[in-house]
Protein backbone atom coordinates (compact mmCIF):
# COMPACT_ATOMS: atom_id res chain seq x y z
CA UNK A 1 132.50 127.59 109.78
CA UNK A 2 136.33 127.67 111.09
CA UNK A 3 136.70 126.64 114.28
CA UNK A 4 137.53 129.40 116.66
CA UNK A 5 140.31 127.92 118.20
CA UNK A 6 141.70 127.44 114.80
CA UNK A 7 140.89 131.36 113.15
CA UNK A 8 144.62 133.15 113.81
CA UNK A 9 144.12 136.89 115.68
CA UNK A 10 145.85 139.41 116.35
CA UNK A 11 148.66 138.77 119.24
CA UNK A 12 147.71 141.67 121.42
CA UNK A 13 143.91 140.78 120.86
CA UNK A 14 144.14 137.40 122.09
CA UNK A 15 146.01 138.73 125.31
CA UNK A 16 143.66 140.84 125.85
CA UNK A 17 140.70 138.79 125.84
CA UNK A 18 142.13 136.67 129.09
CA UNK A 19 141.63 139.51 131.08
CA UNK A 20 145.26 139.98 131.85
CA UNK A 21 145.94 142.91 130.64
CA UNK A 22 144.36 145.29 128.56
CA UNK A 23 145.48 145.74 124.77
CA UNK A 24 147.59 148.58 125.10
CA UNK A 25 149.16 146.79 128.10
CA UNK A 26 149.55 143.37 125.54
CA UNK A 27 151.36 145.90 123.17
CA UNK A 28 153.67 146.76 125.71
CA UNK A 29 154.43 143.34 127.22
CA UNK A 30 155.83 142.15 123.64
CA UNK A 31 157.53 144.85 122.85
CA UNK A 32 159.48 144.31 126.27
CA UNK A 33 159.83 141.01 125.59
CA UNK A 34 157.41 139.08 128.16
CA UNK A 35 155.45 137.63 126.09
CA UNK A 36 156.03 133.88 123.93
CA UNK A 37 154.44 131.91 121.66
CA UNK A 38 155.04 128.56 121.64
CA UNK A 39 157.79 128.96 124.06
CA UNK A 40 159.37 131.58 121.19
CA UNK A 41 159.19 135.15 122.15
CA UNK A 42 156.86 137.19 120.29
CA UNK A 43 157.89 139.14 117.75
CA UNK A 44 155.34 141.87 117.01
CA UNK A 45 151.62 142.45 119.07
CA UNK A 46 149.89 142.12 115.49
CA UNK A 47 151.62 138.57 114.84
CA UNK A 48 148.95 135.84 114.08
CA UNK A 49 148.28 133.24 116.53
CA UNK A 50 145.68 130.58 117.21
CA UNK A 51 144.10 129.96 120.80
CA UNK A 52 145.63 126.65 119.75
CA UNK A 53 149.03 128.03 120.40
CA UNK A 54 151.17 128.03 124.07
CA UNK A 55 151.01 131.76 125.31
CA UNK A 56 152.82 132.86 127.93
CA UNK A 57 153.00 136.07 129.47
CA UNK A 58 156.19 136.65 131.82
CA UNK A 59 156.30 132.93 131.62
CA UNK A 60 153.29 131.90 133.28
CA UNK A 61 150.38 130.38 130.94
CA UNK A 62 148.09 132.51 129.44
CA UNK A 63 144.59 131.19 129.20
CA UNK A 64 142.84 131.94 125.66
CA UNK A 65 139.75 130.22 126.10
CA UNK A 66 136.85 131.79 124.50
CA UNK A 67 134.38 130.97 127.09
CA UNK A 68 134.19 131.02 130.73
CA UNK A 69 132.79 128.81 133.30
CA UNK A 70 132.64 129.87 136.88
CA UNK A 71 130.66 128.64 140.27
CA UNK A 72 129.74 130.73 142.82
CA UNK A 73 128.93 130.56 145.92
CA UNK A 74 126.54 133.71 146.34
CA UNK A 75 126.35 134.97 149.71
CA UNK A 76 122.95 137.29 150.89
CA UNK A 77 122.42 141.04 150.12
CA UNK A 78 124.13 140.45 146.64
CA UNK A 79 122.45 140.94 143.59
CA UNK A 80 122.17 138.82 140.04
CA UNK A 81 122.70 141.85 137.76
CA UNK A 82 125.90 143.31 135.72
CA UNK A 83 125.19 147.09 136.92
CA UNK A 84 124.45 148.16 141.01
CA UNK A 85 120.99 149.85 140.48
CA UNK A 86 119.60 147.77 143.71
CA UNK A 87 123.11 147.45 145.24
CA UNK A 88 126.82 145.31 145.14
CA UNK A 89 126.46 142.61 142.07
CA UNK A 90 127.38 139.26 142.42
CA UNK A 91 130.14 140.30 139.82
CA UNK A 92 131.53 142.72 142.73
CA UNK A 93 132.50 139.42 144.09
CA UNK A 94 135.25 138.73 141.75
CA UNK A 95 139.00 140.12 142.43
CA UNK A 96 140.86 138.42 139.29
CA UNK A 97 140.93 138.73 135.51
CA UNK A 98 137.80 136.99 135.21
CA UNK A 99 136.50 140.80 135.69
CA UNK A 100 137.38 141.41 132.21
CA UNK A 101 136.10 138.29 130.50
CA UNK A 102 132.25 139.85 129.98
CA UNK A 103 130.74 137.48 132.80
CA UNK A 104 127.10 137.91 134.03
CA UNK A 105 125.03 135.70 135.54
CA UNK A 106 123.01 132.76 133.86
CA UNK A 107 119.67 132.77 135.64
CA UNK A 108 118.78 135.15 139.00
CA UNK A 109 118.84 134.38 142.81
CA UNK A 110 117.21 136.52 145.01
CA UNK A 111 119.08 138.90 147.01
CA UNK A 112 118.79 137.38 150.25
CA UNK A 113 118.91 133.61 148.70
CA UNK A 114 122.72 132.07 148.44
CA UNK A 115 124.17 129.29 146.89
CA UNK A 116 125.56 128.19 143.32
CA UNK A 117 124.73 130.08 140.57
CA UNK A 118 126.78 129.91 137.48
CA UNK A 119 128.42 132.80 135.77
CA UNK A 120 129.48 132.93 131.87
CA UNK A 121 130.18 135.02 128.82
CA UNK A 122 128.59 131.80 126.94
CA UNK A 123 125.51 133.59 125.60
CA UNK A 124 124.06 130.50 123.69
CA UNK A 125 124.51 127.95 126.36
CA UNK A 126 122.98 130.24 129.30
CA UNK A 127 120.19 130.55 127.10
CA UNK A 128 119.67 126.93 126.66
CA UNK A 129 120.15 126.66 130.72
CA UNK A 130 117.54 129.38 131.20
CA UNK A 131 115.14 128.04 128.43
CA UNK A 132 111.92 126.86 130.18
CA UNK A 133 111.84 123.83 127.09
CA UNK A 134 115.03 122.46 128.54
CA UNK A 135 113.44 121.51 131.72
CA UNK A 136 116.76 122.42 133.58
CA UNK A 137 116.66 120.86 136.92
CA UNK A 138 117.41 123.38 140.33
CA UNK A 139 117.35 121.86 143.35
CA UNK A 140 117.37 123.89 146.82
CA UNK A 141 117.32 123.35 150.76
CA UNK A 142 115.30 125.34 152.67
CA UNK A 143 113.79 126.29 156.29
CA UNK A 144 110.40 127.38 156.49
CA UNK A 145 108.95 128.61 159.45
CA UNK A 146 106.04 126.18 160.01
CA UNK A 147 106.69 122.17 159.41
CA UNK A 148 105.80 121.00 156.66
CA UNK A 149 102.22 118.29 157.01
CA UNK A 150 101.85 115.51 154.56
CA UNK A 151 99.39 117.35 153.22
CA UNK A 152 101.28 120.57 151.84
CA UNK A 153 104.14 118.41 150.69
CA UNK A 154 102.17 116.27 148.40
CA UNK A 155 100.46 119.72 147.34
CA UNK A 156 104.20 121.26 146.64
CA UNK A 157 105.49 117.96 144.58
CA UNK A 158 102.18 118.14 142.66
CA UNK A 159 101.99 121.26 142.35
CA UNK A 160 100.85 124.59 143.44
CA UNK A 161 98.63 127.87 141.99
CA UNK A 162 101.33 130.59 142.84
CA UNK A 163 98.63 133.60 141.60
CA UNK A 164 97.55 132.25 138.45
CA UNK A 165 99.89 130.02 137.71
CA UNK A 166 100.26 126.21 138.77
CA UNK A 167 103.42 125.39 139.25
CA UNK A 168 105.00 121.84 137.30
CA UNK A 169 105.49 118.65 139.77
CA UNK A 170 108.47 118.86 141.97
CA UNK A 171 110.68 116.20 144.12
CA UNK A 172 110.56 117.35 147.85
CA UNK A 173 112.10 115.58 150.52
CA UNK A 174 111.13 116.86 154.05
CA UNK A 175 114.10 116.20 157.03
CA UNK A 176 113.01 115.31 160.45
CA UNK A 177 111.18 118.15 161.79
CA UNK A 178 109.67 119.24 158.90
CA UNK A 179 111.02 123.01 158.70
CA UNK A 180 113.70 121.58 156.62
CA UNK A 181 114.21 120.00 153.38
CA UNK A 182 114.90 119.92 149.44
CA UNK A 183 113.14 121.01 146.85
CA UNK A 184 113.53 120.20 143.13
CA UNK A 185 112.05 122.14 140.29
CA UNK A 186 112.73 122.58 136.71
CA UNK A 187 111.14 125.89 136.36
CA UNK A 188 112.45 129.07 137.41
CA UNK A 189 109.72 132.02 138.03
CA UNK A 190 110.06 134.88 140.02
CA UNK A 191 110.24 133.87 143.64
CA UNK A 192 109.11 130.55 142.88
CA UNK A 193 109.89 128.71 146.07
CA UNK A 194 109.34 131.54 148.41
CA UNK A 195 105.45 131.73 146.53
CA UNK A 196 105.19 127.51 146.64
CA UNK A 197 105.56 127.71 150.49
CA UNK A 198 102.99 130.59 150.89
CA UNK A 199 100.33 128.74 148.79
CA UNK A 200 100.62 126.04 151.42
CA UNK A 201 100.55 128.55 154.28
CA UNK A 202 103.95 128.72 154.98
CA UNK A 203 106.99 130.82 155.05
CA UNK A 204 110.48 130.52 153.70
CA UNK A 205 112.94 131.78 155.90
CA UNK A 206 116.33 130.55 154.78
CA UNK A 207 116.91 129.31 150.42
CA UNK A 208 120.03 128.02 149.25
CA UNK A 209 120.37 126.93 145.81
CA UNK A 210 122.61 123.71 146.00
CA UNK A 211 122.24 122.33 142.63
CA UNK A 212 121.85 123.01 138.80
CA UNK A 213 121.54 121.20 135.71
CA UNK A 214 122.83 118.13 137.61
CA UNK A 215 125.93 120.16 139.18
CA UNK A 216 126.22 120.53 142.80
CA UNK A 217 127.57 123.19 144.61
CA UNK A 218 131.16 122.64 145.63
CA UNK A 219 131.24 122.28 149.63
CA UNK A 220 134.42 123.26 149.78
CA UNK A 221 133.85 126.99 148.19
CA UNK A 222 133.02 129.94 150.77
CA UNK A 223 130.35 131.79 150.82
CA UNK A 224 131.40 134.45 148.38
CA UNK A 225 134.03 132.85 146.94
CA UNK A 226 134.48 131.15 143.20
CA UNK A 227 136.07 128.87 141.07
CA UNK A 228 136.52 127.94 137.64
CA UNK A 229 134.77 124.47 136.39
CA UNK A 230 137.05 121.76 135.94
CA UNK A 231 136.63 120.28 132.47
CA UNK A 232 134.28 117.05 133.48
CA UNK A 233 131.80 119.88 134.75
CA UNK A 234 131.80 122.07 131.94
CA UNK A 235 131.30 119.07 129.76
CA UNK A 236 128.24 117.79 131.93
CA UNK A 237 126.88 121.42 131.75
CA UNK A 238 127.30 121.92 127.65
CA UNK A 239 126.59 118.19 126.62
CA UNK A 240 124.08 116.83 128.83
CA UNK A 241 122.97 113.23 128.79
């Protein structure tokens, strides 16, 4: 099979997929002349090019990458969905032309829970995230209203009945205090953590997903906010050791 970024396409095609512009907008900008190729201005929006090849559109880089890779830092009352049924979508959350690269979530938080969560348009790899065989790790911090006794922590790391279900072990570590700590799992059911701490008589009352697959979430990003992974992440995330 050719390699994608070897198969030539259509000019105005390639343009469009950056989320730039759309492809009657792409049409436009060569015939006006704001597009190159190669740092040679394009001569026609059906001209062949490779996502090998330099674009430039009013002579800023154009970014042709098939696939997309972005952290976010979901805040509460957003949902993990790519239509507002139950309210704004984490996708609401982005302003730039990642809006037109076909993102949507890999994996669910719950409304009110925040942290990272990864968005894609990398349907293969999210599925191999998301598979339940891939033993994908998640780690969160949480506060729970009651501390935590010796007792209900080895129960969580050993695991728990959650209605039928028992969950797989866990890594917890409990801070000082015990309303506080990190929790580890490599499943991902509905409400998982909130339904651990109940089977041990407890409550969760604040979940933040901090890390997935072995990435963490950036400290730096605000709530709400998102960046693109830099390439030593994306390779971590689609080759893992």
């Amino acid at each position: 099979m050719q390699d994608c970024k070897n198969r030539p396409e259509r000019l105005d095609k390639l343009l469009a997929s950056s989320g730039l512009v759309t492809r009657s907008e792409a049409r436009a900008a060569v015939a006006r002349g704001r597009v190159t190729v190669d740092g040679v201005p394009a001569h026609s929006p059906e001209q062949k090019v490779t996502r090998e090849a330099a674009l430039c559109l009013d002579g800023a880089p154009v970014d042709t990458a098939p696939f997309l890779y972005i952290m976010l830092n979901k805040p509460a009352g957003y949902v993990c969905s790519t239509d507002d049924g139950d309210g704004p979508t984490v996708l609401d959350l982005l302003t730039g032309p990642e809006r037109r690269r076909g993102l949507f979530p890999a994996g669910r938080l719950d409304k009110d829970t925040v942290g990272l969560l990864l968005l894609t348009n990398d349907g293969a790899s999210a599925h191999r995230w998301l598979s339940p065989k891939q033993h994908v790790e998640k780690r969160y911090f949480f506060r729970c209203a009651r501390p935590l006794d010796e007792s209900a922590a080895a129960s969580l790391e050993r695991g728990v009945d959650i209605g039928g279900v028992v969950t797989k072990p866990a890594r917890l570590t409990v801070q000082p205090g015990g309303t506080e700590g990190v929790l580890t799992i490599t499943e991902g059911k509905f409400h998982q953590i909130k339904r651990m701490l109940a089977a041990v008589g407890n409550e969760i009352t604040f979940l933040e997903r901090v890390g997935f697959a072995g990435l963490p979430l950036d400290p730096a990003l605000p709530r709400g906010g998102y960046r693109r992974l830099t390439e030593a992440e994306t390779q971590m995330l689609l080759n893992p050791k």
